[in-house]
N, C-alpha and C. Protein backbone atom coordinates (compact mmCIF):
# COMPACT_ATOMS: atom_id res chain seq x y z
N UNK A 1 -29.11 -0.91 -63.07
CA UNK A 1 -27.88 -0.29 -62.69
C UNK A 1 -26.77 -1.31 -62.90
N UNK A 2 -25.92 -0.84 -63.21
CA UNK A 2 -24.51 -2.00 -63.64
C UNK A 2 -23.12 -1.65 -63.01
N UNK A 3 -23.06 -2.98 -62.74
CA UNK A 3 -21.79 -3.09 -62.21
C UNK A 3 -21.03 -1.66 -61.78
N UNK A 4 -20.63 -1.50 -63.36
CA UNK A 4 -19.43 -0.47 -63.30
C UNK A 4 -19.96 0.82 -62.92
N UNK A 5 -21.23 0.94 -62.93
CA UNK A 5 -21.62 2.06 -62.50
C UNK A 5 -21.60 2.53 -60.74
N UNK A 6 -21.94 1.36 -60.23
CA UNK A 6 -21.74 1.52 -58.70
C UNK A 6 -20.46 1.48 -58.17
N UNK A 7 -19.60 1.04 -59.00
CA UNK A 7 -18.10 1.40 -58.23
C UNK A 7 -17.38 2.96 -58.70
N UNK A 8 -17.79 3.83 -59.56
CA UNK A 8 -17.63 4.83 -59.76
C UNK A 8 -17.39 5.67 -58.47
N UNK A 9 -18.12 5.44 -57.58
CA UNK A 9 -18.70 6.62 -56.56
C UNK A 9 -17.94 5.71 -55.76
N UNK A 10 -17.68 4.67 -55.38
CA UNK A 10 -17.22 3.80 -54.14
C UNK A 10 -15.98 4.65 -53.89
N UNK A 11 -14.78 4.86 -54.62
CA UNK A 11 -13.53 5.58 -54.24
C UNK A 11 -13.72 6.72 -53.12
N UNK A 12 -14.59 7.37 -53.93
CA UNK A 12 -14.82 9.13 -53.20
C UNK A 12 -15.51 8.58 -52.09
N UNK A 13 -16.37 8.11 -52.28
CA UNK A 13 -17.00 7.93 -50.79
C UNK A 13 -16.10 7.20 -49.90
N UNK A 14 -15.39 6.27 -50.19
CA UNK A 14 -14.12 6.19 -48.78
C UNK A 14 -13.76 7.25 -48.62
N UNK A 15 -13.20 7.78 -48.88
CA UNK A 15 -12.41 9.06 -49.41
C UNK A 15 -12.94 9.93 -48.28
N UNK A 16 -14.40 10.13 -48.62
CA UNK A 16 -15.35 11.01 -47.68
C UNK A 16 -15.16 10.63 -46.19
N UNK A 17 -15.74 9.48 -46.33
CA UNK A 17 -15.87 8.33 -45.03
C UNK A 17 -14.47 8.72 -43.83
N UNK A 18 -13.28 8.48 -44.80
CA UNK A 18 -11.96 8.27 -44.03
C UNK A 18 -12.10 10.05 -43.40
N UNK A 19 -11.85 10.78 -44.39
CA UNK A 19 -11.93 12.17 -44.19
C UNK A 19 -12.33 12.39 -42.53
N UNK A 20 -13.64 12.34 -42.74
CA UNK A 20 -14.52 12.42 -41.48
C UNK A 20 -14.00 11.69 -40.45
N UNK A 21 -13.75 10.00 -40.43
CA UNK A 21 -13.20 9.62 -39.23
C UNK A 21 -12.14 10.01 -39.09
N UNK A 22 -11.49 10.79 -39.55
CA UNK A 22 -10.25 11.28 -39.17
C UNK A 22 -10.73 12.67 -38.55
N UNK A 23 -11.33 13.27 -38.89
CA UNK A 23 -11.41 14.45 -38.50
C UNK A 23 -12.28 14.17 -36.73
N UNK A 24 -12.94 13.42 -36.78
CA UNK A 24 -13.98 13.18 -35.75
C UNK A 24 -12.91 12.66 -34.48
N UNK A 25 -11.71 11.74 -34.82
CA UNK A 25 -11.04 11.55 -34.14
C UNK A 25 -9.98 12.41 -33.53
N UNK A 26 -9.84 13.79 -34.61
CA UNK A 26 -9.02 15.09 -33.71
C UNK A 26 -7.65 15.28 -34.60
N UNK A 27 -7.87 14.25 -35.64
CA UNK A 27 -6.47 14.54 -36.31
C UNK A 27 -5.91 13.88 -37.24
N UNK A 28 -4.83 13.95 -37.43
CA UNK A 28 -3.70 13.27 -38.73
C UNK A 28 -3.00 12.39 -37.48
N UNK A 29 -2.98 11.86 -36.56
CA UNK A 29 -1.99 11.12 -35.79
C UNK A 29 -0.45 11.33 -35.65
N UNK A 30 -0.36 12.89 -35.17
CA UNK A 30 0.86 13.37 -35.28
C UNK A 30 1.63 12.77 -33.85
N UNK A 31 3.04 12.70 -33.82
CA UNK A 31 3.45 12.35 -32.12
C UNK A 31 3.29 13.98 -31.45
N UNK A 32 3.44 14.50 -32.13
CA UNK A 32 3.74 16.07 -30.88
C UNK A 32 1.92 16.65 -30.59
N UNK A 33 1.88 16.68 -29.47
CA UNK A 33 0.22 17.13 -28.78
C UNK A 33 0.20 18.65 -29.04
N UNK A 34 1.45 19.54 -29.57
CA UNK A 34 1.52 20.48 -29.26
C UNK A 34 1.38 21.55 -30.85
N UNK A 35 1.43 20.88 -31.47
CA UNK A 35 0.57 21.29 -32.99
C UNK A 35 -0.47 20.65 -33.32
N UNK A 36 -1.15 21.27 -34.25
CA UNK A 36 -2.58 20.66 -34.51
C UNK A 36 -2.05 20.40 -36.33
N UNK A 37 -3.23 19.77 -36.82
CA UNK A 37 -3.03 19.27 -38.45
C UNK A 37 -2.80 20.60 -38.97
N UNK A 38 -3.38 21.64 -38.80
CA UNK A 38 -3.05 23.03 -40.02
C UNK A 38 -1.60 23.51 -39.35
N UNK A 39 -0.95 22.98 -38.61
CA UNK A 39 0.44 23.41 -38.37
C UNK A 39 0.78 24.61 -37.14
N UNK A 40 -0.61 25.15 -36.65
CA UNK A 40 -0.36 26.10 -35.92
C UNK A 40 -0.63 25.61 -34.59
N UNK A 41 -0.20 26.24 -33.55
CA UNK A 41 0.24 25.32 -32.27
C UNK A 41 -1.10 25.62 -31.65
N UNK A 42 -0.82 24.09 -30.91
CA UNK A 42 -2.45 23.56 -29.97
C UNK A 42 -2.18 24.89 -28.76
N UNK A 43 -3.64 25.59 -28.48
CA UNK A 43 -3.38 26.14 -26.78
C UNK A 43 -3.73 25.29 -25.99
N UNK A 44 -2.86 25.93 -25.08
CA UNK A 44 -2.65 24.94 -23.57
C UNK A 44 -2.79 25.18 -22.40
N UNK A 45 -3.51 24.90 -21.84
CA UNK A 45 -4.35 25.01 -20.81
C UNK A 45 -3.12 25.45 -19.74
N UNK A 46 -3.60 26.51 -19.25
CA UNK A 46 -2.40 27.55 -17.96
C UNK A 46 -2.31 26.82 -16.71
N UNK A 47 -0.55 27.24 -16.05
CA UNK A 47 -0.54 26.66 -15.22
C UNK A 47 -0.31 26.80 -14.04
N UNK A 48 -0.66 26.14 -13.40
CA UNK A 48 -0.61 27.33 -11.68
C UNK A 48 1.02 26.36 -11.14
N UNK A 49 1.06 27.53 -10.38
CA UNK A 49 2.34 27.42 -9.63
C UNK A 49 2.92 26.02 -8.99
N UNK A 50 4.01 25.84 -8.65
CA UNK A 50 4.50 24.44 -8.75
C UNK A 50 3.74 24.76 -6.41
N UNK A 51 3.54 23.79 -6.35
CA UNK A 51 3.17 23.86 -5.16
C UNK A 51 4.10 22.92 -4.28
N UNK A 52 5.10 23.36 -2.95
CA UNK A 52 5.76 22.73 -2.46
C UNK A 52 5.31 21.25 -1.60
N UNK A 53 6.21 20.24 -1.96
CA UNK A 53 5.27 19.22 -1.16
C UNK A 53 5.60 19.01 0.15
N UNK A 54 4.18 18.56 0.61
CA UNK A 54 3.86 18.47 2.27
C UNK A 54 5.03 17.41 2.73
N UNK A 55 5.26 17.98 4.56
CA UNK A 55 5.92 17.63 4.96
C UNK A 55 5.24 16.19 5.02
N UNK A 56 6.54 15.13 5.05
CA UNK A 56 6.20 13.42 5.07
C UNK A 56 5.65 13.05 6.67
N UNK A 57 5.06 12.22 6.30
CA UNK A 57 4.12 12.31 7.77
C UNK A 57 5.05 11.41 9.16
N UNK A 58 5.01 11.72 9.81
CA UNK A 58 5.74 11.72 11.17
C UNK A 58 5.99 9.97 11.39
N UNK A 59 6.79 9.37 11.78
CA UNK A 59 6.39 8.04 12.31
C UNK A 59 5.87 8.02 13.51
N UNK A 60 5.14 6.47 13.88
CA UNK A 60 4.87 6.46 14.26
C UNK A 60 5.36 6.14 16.03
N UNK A 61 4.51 6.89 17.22
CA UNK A 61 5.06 6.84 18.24
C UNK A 61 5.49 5.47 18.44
N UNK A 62 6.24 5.20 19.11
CA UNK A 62 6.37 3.73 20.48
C UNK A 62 5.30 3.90 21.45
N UNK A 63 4.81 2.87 21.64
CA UNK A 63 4.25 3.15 23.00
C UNK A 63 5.05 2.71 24.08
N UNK A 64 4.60 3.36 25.17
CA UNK A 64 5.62 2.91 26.53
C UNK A 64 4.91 1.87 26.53
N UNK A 65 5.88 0.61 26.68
CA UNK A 65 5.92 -0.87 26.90
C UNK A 65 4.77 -0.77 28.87
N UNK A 66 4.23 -1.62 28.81
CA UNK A 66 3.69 -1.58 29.86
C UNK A 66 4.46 -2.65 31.20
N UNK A 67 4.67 -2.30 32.05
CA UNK A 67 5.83 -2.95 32.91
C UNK A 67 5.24 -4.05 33.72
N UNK A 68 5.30 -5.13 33.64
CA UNK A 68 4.72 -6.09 34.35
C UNK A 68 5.64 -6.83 35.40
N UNK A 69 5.47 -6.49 36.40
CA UNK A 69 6.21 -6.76 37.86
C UNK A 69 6.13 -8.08 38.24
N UNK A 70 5.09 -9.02 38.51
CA UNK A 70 4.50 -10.42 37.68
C UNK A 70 4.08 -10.87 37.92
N UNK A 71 4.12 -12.09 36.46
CA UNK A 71 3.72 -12.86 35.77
C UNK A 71 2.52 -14.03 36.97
N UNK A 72 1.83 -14.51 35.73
CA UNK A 72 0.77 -15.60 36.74
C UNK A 72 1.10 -16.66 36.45
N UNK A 73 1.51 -17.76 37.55
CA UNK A 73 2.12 -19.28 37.50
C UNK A 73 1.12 -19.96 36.83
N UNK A 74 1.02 -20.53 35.61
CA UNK A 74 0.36 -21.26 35.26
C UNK A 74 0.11 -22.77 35.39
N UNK A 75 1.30 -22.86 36.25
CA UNK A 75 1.57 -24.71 36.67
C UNK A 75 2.23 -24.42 38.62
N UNK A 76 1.60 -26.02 38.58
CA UNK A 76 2.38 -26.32 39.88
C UNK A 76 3.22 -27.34 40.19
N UNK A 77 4.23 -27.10 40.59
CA UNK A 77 5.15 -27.57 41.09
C UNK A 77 6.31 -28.36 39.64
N UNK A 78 6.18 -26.84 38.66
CA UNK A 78 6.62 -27.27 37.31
C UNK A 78 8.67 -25.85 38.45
N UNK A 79 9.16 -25.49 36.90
CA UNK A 79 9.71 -24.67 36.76
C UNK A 79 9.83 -23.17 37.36
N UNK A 80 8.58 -23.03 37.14
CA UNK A 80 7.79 -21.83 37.88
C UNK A 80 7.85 -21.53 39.07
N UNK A 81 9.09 -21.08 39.66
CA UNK A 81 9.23 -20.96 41.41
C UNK A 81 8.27 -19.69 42.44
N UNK A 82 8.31 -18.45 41.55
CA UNK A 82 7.05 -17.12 41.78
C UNK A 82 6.82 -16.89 40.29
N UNK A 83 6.03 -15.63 40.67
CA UNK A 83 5.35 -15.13 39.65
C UNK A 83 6.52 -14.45 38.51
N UNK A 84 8.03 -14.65 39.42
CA UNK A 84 8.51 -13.59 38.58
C UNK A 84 10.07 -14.23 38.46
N UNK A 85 9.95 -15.74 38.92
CA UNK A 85 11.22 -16.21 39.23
C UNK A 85 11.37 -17.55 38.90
N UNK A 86 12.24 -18.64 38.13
CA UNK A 86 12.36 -19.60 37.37
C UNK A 86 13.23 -20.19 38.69
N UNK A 87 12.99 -21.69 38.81
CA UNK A 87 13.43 -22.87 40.07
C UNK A 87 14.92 -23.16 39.24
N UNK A 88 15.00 -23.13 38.28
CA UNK A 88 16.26 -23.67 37.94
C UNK A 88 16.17 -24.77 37.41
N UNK A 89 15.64 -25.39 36.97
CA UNK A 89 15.30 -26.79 36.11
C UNK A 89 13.48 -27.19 36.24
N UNK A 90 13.72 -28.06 35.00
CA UNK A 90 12.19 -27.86 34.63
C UNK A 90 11.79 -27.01 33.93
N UNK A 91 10.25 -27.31 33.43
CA UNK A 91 9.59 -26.24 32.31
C UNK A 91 8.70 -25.45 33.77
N UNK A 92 9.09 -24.29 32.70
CA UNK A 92 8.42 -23.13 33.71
C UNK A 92 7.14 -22.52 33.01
N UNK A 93 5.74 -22.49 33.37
CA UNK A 93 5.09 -21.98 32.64
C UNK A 93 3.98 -20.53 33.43
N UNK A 94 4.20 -19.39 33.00
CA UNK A 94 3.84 -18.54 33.31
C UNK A 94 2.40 -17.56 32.35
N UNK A 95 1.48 -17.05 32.69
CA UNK A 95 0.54 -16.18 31.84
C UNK A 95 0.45 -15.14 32.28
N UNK A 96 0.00 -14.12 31.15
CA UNK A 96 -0.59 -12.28 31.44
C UNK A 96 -1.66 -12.49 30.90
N UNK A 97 -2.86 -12.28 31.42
CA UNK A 97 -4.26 -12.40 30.43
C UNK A 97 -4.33 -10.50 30.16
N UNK A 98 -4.69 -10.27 28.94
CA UNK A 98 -4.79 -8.97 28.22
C UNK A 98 -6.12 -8.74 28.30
N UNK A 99 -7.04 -7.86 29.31
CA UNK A 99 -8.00 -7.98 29.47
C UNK A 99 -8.64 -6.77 28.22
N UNK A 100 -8.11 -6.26 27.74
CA UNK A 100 -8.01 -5.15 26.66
C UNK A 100 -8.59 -4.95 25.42
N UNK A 101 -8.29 -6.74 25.29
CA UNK A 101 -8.79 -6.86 23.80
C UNK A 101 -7.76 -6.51 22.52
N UNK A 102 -7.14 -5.09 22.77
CA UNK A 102 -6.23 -4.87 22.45
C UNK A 102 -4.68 -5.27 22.29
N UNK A 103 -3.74 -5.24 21.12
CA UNK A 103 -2.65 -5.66 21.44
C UNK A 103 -1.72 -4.62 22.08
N UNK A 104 -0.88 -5.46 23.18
CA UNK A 104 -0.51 -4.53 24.39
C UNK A 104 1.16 -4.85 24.11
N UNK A 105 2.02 -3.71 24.56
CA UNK A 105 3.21 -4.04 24.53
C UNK A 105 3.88 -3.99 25.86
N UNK A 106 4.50 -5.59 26.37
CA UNK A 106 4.65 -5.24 27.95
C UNK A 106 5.81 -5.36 27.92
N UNK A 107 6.57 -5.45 28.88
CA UNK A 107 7.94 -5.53 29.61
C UNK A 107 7.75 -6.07 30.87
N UNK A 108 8.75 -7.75 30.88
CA UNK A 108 8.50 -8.28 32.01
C UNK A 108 10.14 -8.43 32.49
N UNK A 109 10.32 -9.94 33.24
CA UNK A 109 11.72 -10.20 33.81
C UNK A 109 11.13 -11.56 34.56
N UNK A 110 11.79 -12.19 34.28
CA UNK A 110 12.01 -13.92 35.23
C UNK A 110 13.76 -13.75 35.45
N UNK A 111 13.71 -13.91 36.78
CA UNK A 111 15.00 -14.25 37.44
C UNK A 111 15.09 -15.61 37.16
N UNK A 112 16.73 -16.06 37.71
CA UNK A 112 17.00 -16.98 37.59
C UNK A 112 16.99 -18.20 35.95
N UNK A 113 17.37 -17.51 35.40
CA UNK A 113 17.13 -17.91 33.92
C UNK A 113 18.80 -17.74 33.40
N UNK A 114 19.50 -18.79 32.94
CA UNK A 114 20.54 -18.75 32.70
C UNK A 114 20.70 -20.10 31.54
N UNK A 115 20.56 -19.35 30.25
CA UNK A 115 21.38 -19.91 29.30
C UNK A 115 20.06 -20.98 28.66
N UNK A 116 18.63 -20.81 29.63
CA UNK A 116 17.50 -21.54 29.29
C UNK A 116 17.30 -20.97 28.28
N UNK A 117 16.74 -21.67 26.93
CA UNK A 117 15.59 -21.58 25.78
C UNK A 117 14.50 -20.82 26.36
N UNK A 118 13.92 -19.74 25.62
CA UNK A 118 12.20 -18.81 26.44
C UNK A 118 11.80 -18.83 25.62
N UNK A 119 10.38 -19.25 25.35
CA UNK A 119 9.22 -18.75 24.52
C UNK A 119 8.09 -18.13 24.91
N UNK A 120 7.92 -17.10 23.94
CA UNK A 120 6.90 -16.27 24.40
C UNK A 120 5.64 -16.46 23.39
């Protein structure tokens, strides 16, 4: 067999080859989805009604702050005059233990607190 004889057929058979992967792939690579290669228009799958969208979901509650009447002196003879009342000088150190586990939202009050720095 010679040379020139085996490239005879090589053309057509790309030819063939391309054909097919083109066809296998769905097309000529047109931009519009909405014709097909023989020119007559793609069908398209029907469509149901526009459906109104759901109401947005509610925020979320507050919880009522839990009211703590008070506090537990954590020191003696610091700042800390009661459970619920600052001496007026000095560090005052007070605790709530959260027996809950949970994070809790409270609401307290220390009297006598004027113009002091608080950390909670």
């Amino acid at each position: 067999m010679s040379s020139i004889g085996s490239r005879s057929y090589l053309g057509p058979l790309a030819s063939i080859l391309a054909a097919a992967a083109l066809a296998a792939c769905g097309g000529g690579g047109g931009d519009s989805p909405s014709a097909s290669a023989s020119g007559t228009p793609a069908a398209t799958a029907p469509t149901t009604p526009a459906q109104p969208d759901p109401a947005p979901p509610a925020p979320p509650q507050a919880s009522t702050p839990l009211v703590i009447t008070g506090l537990d002196q954590a020191c003696t003879g610091c700042g800390a005059a009661t459970p619920a009342s600052y001496a007026g000088s000095g560090v005052g150190i007070w605790t709530r233990a959260n027996g809950t586990g949970a994070a809790a939202d409270v609401q307290f009050s220390i009297a006598g607190l004027s113009g002091q720095s608080v950390s909670l």
